[in-house]
Protein backbone atom coordinates (compact mmCIF):
# COMPACT_ATOMS: atom_id res chain seq x y z
CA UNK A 1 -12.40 -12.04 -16.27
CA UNK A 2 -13.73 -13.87 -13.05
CA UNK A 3 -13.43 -12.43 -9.39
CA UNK A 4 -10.26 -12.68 -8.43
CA UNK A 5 -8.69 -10.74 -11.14
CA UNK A 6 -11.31 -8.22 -10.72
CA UNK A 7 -10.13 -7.51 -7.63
CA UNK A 8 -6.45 -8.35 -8.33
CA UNK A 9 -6.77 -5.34 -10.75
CA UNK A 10 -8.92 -3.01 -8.00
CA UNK A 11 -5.92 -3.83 -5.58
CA UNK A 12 -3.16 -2.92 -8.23
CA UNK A 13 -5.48 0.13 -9.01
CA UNK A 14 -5.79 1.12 -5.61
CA UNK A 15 -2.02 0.95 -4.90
CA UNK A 16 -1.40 3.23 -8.22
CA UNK A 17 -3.61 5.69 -6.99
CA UNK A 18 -2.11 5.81 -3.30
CA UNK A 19 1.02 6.28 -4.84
CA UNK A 20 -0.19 9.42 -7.11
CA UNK A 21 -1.83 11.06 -3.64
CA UNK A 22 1.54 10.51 -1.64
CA UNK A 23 3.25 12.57 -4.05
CA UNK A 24 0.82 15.30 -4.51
CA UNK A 25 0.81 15.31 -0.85
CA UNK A 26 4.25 15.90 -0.95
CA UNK A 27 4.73 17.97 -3.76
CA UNK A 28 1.65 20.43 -2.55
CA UNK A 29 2.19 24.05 -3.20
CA UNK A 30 -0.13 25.48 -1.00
CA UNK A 31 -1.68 24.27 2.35
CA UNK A 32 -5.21 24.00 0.45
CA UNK A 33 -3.49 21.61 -1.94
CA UNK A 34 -1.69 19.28 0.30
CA UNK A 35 -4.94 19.08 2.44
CA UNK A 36 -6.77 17.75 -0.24
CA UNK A 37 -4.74 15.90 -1.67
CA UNK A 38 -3.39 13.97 1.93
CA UNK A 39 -7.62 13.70 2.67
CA UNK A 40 -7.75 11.50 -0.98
CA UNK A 41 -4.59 9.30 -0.14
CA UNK A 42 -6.31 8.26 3.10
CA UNK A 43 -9.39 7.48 1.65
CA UNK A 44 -7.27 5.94 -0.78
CA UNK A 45 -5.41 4.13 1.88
CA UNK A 46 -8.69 3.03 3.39
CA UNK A 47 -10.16 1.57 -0.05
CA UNK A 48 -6.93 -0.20 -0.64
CA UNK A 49 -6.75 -2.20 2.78
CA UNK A 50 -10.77 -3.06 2.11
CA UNK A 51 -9.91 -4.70 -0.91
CA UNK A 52 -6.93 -6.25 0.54
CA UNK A 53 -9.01 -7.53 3.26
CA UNK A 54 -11.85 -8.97 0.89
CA UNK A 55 -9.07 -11.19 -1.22
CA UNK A 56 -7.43 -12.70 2.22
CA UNK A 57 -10.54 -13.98 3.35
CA UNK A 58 -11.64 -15.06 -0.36
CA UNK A 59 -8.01 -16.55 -0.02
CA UNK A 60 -6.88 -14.96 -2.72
CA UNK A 61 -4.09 -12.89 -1.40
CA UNK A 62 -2.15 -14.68 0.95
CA UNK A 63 1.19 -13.36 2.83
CA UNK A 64 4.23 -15.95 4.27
CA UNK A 65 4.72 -15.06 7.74
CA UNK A 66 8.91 -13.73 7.94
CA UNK A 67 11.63 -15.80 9.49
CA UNK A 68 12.96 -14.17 12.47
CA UNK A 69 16.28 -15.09 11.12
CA UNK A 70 15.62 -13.52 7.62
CA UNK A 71 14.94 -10.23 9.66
CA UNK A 72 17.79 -10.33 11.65
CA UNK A 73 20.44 -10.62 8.56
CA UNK A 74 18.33 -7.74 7.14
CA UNK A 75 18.92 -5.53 10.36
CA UNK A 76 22.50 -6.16 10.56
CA UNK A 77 22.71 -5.46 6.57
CA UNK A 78 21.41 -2.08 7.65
CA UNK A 79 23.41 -2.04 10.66
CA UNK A 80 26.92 -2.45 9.04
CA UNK A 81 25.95 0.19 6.40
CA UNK A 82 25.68 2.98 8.72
């Protein structure tokens, strides 16, 4: 296993484990409960956007900036629903 899927597998890692936190946040019984568990997600959160950080500058995750028209057809999907 070299670096980059080390990290590609910290990254999908990280993502799962947001995920879990969210929902215990959400699902929280108590005030004690949702504390906690919103204080791990943005740790969580944190971690995640440090590793995503480390692989753009290694190159290794790399994002296509969005067509302006792309977005607009996507708004006025959204639009037209409502």
């Amino acid at each position: 296993m070299n670096d980059k899927e080390l990290m590609e597998g910290l990254l999908l890692t990280s993502k799962g484990v947001a995920d879990l936190y969210l929902h215990g946040t959400i699902e929280s019984s108590s005030a004690h409960v949702h504390s906690s568990f919103d204080s791990a997600l943005c740790e969580s959160l944190k971690m995640q956007n440090q590793i995503y950080d480390a692989m753009t500058q290694m190159g290794w995750y790399q994002t296509e900036q969005a067509k302006m028209d792309e977005i607009a057809k996507v708004k006025q999907k959204y639009v037209q629903q409502n």
